[in-house]
Protein backbone atom coordinates (compact mmCIF):
# COMPACT_ATOMS: atom_id res chain seq x y z
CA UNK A 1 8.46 6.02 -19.63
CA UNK A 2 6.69 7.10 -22.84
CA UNK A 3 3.59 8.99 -22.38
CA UNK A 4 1.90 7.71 -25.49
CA UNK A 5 2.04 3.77 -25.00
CA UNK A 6 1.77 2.51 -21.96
CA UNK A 7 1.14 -1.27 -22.12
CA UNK A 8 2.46 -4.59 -21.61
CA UNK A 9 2.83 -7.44 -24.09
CA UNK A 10 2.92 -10.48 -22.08
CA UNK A 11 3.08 -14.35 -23.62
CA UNK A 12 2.00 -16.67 -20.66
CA UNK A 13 2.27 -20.12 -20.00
CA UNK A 14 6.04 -20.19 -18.80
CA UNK A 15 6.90 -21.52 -15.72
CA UNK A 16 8.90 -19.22 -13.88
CA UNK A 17 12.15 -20.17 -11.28
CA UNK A 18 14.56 -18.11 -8.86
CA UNK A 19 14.42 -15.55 -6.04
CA UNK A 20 12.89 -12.35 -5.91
CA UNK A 21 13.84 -9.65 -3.23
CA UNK A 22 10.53 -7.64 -2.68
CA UNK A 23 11.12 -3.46 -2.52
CA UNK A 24 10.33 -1.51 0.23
CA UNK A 25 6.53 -0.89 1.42
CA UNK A 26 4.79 1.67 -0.38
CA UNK A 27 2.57 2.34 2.17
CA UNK A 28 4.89 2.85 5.05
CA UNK A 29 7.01 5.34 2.43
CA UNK A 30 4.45 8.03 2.12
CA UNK A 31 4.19 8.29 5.96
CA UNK A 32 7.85 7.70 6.54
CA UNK A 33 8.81 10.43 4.11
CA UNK A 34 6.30 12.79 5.40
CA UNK A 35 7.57 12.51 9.00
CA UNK A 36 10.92 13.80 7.99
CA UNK A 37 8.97 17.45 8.35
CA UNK A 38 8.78 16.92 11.98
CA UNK A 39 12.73 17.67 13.15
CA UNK A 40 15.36 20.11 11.39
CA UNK A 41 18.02 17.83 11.91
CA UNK A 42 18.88 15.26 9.37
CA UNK A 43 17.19 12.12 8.93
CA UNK A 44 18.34 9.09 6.85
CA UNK A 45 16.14 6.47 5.41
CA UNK A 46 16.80 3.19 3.61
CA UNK A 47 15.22 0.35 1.46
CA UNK A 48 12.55 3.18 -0.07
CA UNK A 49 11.25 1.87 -3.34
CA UNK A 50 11.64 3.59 -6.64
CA UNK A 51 8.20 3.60 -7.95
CA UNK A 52 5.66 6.58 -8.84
CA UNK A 53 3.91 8.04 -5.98
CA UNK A 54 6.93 7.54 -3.98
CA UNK A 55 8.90 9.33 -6.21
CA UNK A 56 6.55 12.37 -6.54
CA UNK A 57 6.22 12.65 -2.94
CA UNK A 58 9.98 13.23 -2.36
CA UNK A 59 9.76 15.77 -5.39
CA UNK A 60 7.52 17.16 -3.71
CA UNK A 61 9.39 17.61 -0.42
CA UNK A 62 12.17 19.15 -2.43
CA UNK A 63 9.73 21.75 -4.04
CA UNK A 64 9.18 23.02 0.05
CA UNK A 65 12.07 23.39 0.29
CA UNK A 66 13.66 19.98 1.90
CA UNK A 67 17.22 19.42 1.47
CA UNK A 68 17.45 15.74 -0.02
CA UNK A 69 20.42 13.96 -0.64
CA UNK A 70 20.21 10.33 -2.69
CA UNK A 71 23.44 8.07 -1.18
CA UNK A 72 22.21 4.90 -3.56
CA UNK A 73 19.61 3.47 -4.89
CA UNK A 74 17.18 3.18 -1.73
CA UNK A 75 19.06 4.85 0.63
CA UNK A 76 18.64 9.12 1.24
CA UNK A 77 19.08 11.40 3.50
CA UNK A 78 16.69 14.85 4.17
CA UNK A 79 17.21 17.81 6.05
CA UNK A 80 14.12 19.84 6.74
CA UNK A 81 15.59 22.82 8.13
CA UNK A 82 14.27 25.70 5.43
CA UNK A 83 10.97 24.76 4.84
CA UNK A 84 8.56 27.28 3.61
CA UNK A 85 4.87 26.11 3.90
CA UNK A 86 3.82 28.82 1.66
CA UNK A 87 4.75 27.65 -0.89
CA UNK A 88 1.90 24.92 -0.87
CA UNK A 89 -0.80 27.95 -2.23
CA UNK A 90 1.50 27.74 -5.55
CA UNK A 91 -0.22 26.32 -8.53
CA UNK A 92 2.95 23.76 -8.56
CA UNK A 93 1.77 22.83 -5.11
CA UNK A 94 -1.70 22.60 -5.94
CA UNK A 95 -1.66 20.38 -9.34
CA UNK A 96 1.57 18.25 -7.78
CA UNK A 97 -0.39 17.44 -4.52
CA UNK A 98 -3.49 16.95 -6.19
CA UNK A 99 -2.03 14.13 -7.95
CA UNK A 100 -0.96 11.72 -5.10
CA UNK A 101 -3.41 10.42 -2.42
CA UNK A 102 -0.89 10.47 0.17
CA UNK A 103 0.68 13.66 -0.19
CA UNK A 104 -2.25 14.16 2.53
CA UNK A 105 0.21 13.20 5.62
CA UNK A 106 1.67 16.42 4.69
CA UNK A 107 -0.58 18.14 6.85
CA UNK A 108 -0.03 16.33 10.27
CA UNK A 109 3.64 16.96 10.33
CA UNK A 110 3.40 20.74 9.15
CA UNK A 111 1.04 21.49 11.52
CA UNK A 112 2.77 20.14 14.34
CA UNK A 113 6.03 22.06 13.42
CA UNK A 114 4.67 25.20 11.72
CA UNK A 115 1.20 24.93 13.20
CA UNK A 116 -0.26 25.49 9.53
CA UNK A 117 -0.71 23.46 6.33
CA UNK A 118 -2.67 23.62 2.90
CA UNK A 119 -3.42 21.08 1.15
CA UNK A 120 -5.21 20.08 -2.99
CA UNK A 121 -7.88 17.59 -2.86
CA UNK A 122 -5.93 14.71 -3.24
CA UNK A 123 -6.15 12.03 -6.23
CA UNK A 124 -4.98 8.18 -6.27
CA UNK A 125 -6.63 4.74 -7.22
CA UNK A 126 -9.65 4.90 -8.45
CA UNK A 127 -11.81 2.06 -5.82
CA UNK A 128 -14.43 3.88 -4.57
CA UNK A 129 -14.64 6.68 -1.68
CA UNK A 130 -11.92 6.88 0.68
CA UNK A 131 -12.95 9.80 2.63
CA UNK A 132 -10.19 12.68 4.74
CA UNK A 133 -12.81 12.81 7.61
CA UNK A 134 -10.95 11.19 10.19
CA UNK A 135 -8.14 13.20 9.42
CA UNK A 136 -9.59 16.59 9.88
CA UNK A 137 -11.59 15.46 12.39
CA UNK A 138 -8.56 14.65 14.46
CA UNK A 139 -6.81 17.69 13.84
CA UNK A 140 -9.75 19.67 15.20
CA UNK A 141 -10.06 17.79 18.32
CA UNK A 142 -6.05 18.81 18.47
CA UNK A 143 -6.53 22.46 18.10
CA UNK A 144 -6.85 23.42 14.71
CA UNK A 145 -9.11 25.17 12.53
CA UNK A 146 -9.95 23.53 9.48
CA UNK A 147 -11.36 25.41 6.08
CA UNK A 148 -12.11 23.56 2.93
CA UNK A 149 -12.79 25.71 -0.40
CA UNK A 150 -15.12 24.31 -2.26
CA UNK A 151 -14.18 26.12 -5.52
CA UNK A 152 -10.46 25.32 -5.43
CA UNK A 153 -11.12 22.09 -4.16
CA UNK A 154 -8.24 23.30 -1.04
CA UNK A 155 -8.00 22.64 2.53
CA UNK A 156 -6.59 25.06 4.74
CA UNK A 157 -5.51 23.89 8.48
CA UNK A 158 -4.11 25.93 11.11
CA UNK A 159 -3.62 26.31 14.43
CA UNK A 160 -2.44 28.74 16.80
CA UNK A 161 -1.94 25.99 19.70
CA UNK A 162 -2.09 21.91 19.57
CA UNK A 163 -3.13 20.79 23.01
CA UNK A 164 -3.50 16.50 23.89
CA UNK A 165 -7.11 15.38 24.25
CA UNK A 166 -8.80 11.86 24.15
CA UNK A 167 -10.20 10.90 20.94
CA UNK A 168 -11.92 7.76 19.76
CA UNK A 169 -11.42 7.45 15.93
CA UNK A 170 -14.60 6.40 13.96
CA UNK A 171 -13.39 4.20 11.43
CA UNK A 172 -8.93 2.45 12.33
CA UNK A 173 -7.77 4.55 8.78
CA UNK A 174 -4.11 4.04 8.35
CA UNK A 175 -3.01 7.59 6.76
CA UNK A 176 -5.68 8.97 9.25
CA UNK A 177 -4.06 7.50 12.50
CA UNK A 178 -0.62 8.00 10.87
CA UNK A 179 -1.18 11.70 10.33
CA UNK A 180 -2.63 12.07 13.76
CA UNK A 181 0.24 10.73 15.33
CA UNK A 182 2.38 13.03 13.49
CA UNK A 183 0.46 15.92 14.52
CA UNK A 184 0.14 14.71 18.46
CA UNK A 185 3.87 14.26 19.24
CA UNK A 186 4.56 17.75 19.49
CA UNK A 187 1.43 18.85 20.87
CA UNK A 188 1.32 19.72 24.54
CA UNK A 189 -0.21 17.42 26.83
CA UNK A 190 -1.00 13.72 26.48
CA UNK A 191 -3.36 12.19 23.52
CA UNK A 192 -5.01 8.93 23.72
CA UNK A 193 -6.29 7.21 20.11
CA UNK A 194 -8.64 4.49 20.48
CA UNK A 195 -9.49 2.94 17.74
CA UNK A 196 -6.32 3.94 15.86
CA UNK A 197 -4.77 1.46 13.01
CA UNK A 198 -2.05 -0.60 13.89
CA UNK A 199 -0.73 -2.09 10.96
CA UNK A 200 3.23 -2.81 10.70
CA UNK A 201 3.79 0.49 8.88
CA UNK A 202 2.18 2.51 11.77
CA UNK A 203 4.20 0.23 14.26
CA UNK A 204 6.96 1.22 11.97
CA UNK A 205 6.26 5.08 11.59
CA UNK A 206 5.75 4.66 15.71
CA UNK A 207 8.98 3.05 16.32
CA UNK A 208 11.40 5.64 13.61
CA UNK A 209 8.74 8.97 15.97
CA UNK A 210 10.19 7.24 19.21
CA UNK A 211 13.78 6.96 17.83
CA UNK A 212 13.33 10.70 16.87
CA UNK A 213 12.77 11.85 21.02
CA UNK A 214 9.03 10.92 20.37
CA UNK A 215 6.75 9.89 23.84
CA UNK A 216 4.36 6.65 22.26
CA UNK A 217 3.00 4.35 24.05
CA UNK A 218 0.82 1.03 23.13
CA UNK A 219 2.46 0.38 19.24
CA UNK A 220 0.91 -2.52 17.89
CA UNK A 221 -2.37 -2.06 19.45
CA UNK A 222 -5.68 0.12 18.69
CA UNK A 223 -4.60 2.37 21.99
CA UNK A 224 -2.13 4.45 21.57
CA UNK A 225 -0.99 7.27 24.08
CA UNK A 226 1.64 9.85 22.82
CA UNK A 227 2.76 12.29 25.48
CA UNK A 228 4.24 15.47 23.63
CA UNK A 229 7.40 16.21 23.39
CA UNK A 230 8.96 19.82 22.60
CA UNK A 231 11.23 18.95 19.79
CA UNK A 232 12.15 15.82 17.58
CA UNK A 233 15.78 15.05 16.46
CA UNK A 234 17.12 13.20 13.35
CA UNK A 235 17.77 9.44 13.48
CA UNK A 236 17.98 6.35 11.03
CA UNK A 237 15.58 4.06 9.59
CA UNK A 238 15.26 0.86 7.46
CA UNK A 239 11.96 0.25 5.62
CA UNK A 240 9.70 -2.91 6.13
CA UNK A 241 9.60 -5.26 2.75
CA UNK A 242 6.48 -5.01 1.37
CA UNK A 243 3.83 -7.19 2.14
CA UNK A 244 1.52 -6.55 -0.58
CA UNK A 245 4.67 -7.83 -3.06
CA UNK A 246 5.64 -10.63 -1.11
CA UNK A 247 1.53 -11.99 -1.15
CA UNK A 248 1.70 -11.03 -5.02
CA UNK A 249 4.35 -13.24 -5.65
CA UNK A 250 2.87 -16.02 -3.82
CA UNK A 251 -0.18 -15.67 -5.99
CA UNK A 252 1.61 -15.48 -9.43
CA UNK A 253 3.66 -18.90 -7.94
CA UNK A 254 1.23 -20.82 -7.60
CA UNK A 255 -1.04 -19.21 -10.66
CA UNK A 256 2.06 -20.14 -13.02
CA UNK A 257 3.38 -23.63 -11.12
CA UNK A 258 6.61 -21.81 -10.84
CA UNK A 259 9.21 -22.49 -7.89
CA UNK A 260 10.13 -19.20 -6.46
CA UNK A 261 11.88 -17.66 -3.58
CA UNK A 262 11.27 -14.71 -1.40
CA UNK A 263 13.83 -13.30 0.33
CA UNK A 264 14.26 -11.29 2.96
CA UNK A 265 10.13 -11.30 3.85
CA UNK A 266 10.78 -10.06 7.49
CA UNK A 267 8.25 -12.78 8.41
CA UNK A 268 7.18 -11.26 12.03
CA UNK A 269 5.29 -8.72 10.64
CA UNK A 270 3.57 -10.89 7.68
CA UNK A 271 0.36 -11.00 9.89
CA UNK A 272 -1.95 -13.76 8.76
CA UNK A 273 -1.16 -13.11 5.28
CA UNK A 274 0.92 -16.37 4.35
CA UNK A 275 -1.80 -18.70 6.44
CA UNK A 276 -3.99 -16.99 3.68
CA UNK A 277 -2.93 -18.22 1.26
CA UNK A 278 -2.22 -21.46 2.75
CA UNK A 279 -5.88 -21.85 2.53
CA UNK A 280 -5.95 -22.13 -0.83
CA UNK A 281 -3.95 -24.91 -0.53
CA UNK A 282 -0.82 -23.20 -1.27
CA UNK A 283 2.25 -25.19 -0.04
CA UNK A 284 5.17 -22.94 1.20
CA UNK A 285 8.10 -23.50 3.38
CA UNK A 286 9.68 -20.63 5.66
CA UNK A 287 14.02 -20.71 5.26
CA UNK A 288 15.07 -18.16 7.79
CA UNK A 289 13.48 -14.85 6.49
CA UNK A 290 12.46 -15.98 3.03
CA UNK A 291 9.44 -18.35 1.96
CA UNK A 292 10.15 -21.03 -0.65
CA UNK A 293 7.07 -21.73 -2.74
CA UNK A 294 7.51 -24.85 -4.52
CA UNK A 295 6.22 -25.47 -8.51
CA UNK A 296 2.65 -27.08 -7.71
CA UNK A 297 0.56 -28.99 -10.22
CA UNK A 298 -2.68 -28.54 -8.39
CA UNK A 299 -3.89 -26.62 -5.02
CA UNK A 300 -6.84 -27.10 -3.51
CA UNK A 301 -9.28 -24.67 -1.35
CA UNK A 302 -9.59 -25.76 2.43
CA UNK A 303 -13.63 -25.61 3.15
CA UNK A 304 -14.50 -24.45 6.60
CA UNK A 305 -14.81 -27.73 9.50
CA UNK A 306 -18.31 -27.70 8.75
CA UNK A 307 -17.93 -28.59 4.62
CA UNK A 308 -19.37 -24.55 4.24
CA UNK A 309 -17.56 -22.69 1.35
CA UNK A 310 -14.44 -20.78 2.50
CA UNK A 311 -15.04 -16.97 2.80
CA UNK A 312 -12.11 -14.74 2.51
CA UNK A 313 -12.49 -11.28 3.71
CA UNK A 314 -10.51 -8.07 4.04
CA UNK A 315 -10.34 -5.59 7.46
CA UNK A 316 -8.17 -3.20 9.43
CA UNK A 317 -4.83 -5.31 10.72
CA UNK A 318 -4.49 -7.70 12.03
CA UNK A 319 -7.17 -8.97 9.98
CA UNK A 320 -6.39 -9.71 6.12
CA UNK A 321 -5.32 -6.63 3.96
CA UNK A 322 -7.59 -5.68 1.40
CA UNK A 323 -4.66 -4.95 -0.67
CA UNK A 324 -4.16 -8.86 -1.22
CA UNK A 325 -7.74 -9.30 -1.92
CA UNK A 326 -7.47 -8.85 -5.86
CA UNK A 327 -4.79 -11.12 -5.68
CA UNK A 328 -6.10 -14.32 -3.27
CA UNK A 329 -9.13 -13.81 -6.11
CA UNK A 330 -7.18 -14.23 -9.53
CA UNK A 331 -5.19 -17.25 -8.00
CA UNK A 332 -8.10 -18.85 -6.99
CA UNK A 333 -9.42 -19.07 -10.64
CA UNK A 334 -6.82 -22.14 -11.17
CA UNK A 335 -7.18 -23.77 -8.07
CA UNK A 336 -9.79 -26.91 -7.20
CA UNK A 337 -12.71 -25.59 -5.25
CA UNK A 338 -14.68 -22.57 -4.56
CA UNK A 339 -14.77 -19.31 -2.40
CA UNK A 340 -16.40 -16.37 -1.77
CA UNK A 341 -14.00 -13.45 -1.67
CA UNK A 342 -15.75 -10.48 0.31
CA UNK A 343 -14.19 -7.22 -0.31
CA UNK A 344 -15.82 -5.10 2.60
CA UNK A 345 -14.13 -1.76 2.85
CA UNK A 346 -13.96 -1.05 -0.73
CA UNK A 347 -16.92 -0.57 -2.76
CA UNK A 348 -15.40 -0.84 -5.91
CA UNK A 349 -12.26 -3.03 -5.88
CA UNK A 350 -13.69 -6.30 -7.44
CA UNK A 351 -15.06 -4.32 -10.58
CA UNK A 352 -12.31 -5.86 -12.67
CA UNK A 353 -13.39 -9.65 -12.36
CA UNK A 354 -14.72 -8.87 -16.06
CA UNK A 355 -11.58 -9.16 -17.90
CA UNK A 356 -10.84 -12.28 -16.02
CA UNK A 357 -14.28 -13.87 -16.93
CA UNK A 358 -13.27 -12.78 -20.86
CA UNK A 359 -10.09 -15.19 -19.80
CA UNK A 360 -11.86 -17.80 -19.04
CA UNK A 361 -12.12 -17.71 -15.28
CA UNK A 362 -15.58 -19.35 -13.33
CA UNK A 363 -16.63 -16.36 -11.46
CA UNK A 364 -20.01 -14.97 -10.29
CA UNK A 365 -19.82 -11.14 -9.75
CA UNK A 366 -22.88 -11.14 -6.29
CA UNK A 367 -22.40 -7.28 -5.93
CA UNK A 368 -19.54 -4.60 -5.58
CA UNK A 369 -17.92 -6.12 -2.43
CA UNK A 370 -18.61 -10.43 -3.00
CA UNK A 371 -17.59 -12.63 -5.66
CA UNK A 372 -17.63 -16.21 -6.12
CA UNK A 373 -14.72 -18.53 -7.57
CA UNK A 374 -15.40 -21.28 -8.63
CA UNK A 375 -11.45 -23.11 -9.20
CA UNK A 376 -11.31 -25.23 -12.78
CA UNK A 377 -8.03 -26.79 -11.48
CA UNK A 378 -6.34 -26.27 -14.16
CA UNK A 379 -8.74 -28.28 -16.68
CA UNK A 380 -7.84 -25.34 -19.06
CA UNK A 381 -5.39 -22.28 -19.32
CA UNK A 382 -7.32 -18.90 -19.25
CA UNK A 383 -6.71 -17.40 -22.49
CA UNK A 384 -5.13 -14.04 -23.19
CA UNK A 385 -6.88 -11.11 -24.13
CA UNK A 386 -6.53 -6.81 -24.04
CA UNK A 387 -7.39 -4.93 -21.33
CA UNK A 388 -6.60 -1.97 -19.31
CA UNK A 389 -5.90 -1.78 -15.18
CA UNK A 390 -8.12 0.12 -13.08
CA UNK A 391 -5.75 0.28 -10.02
CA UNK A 392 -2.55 -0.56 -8.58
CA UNK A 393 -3.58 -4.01 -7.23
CA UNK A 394 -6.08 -5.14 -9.79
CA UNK A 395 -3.80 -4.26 -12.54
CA UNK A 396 -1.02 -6.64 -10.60
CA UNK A 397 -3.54 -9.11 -10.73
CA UNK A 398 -4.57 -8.85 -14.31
CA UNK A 399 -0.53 -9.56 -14.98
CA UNK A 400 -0.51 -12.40 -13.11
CA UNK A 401 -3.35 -14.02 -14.73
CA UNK A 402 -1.89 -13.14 -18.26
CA UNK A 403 1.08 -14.42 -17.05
CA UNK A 404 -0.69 -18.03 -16.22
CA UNK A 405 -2.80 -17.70 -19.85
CA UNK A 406 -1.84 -19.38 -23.22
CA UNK A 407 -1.58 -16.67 -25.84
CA UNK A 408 -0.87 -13.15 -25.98
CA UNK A 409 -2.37 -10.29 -23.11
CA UNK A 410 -1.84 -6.70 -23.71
CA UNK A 411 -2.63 -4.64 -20.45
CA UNK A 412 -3.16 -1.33 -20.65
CA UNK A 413 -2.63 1.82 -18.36
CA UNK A 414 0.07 0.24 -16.52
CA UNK A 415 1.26 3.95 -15.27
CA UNK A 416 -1.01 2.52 -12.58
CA UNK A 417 0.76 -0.93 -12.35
CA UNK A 418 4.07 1.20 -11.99
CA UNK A 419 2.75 3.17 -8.87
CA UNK A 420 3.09 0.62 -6.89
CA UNK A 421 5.39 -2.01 -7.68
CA UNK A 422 9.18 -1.06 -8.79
CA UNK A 423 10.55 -2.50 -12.05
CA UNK A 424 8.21 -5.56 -11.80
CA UNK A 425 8.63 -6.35 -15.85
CA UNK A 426 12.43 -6.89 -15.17
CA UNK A 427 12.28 -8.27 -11.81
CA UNK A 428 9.60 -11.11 -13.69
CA UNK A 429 11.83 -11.18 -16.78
CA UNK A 430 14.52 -12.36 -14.88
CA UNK A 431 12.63 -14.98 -13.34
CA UNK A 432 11.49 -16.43 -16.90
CA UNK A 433 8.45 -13.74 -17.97
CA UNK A 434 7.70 -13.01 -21.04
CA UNK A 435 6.96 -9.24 -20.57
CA UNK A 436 7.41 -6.19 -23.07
CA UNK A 437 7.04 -2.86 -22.01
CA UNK A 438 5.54 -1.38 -25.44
């Protein structure tokens, strides 16, 4: 990808038709990938998307030394059996790591193996404070001795023993509970989380641990107990779909009247995101594993049974992901009827209702975390404009709304459009888009 330009040209108003396969979860990759640390034998993984951050991260498990081994084009295998932590005080380390948010679940692994880790300040989307508390915090209560230098922005962690304890995490942080985990399997003892996440893709890091030789109890709930276990073997996994795609794409159905199919949506672990968007008056079918979204003319928003205004509000699973937030909010713009769309655990997620306003779009900006949508039911098109994307989600937003608008959008800075969702200007191409890459 060019370095200079980094924009798409997209002419909306066509009404798009076919099936789309989602890739695999971002989200559970950068844990999954990271817990390849934890054995010296070799582990094979499958359905891993080729985007950005995903792609750094296993460059980056090369750089420590990793043996990894691409069999196709979502499918490798890695072999962590010459791994030199060291080399993460190396100003390759340091800038690479720095770069990528979840390069953070280095640590958890690492020190459960090694018993030491280093770690750059990490980077990623820019929506407000998303703080490593949790994570250190959890560490300590494990055994370890955490130092953070102020001056080279670099955490230190080591440990000379990891013994089980109770802990009750403050705040259910996925990459928090995930690197946790990580770190408890091999410690001696038993550990208890409370309060731990529980999304799919810790059920899913859970379930490839336990495969591993791994002692962990209560997956799928907030308790988890992990009894330690001396040494973890290789094994095989197979990535969820991801869910953040698979609500995307019912969004930009409905935003664009276009009949689409999902396939392969491993609905069991779709939470209550479909019945989501169902408020919104979405119709959908479910054909075996795949959802059928039908073209629609018009959708309407349910109101609650008392004729209030529907609210639509993110939290930790099993309650709606804020990840889908920006996207229930863009397809709302074109639907009859109102909602408030509360973003509550991200401060500054809704900051890019702006450009949609410029398109056109009926929406009152309350404060960083609530907006208001009022639908115009498609009594106009939004009209296309230039604009740039602030983070992965919004920017998928933004090109699903130019993608519903008469005229020409140009959306800029879609490096961060690209970090999270694989070859999505070919996958929509071939469904009817008209996207350029310029």
């Amino acid at each position: 990808m060019s370095n200079n330009i980094d924009a798409f040209e997209v002419r909306g108003g066509n009404k798009l038709k076919g099936e789309i396969t989602p890739q695999g979860a971002k989200n559970e990759a950068l844990q999954i990938l990271c817990a390849v640390l934890l054995t010296d034998e070799k582990v094979t993984i499958s359905n891993i998307p080729n985007i950005h951050d995903v792609n750094m991260l296993i460059k980056i498990l090369g750089d420590i030394g990793v043996k990894v081994n691409q069999l196709n084009e979502d499918t490798y295998t890695f072999e962590s059996d010459a791994v030199d932590v060291d080399y993460m005080m190396s100003n390759d380390f340091k800038k690479n790591g720095a770069a990528l948010r979840g390069s953070i679940m280095l640590v958890g692994p690492l020190l459960a193996r090694f018993k030491k880790a280093y770690m750059p300040k990490p980077g990623g989307d820019k929506i407000g404070r998303r703080r490593l508390d949790t994570h250190f915090l959890g560490f300590e209560s494990l055994g370890a001795k955490f130092h953070f230098d102020a001056d080279e922005n670099f955490y230190s962690v080591e440990a000379n023993e990891l013994k089980g304890c109770y802990m009750h995490l403050e705040e259910p942080s996925v990459t928090g509970t995930a690197n946790i985990i990580m770190c408890a399997v091999m410690a001696e003892g038993t550990t208890t989380i409370f309060n731990a996440a529980c999304e799919p893709y810790i059920q899913q890091l859970c379930g490839m641990l336990n495969s591993m030789g791994a002692d962990i109890k209560g997956v799928g709930s907030n308790l988890l107990t992990i009894n330690g276990v001396k040494k973890l073997g290789g094994c095989t996994h197979r990535m969820l779909p991801d869910m953040i795609e698979i609500g995307s794409f019912i969004g930009l159905a409905a935003m664009t009247q276009s009949e689409i199919t999902i396939k392969n949506c491993r609905l069991d672990m779709l939470g209550n995101i479909p019945a989501t968007f169902k408020k919104l008056g979405i119709q959908m079918e479910f054909r075996g594993d795949d959802i059928y979204i039908p073209a629609q003319e018009h959708y309407e928003i349910a109101s609650f049974i008392d004729g209030s205004i529907l609210t639509i509000y993110d939290g930790p699973w099993p309650m709606f992901t804020p990840d889908l937030l920006s996207i229930v909010l863009v397809t709302a713009t074109q639907a009859r009827g109102s909602v408030l769309i509360h973003q509550k655990m991200f401060e500054s997620r809704l900051f890019f209702v702006d450009k949609l306003i410029d398109m056109g779009a009926q929406i009152i900006l309350c404060d960083p975390h609530r907006a208001n949508v009022i639908g115009i039911d498609r009594k106009y098109n939004l009209r296309g404009i230039s604009m740039s994307s602030p983070d992965i989600r919004a920017g998928v937003s933004l090109l699903i709304a130019a993608l519903s608008a008469t005229g020409k959008s140009t959306i800029n800075n879609i490096h961060q459009i690209d970090r999270g969702y694989q070859n999505i200007d070919k996958r929509l191409i071939a469904l009817g888009a008209d996207i350029k890459r310029l």
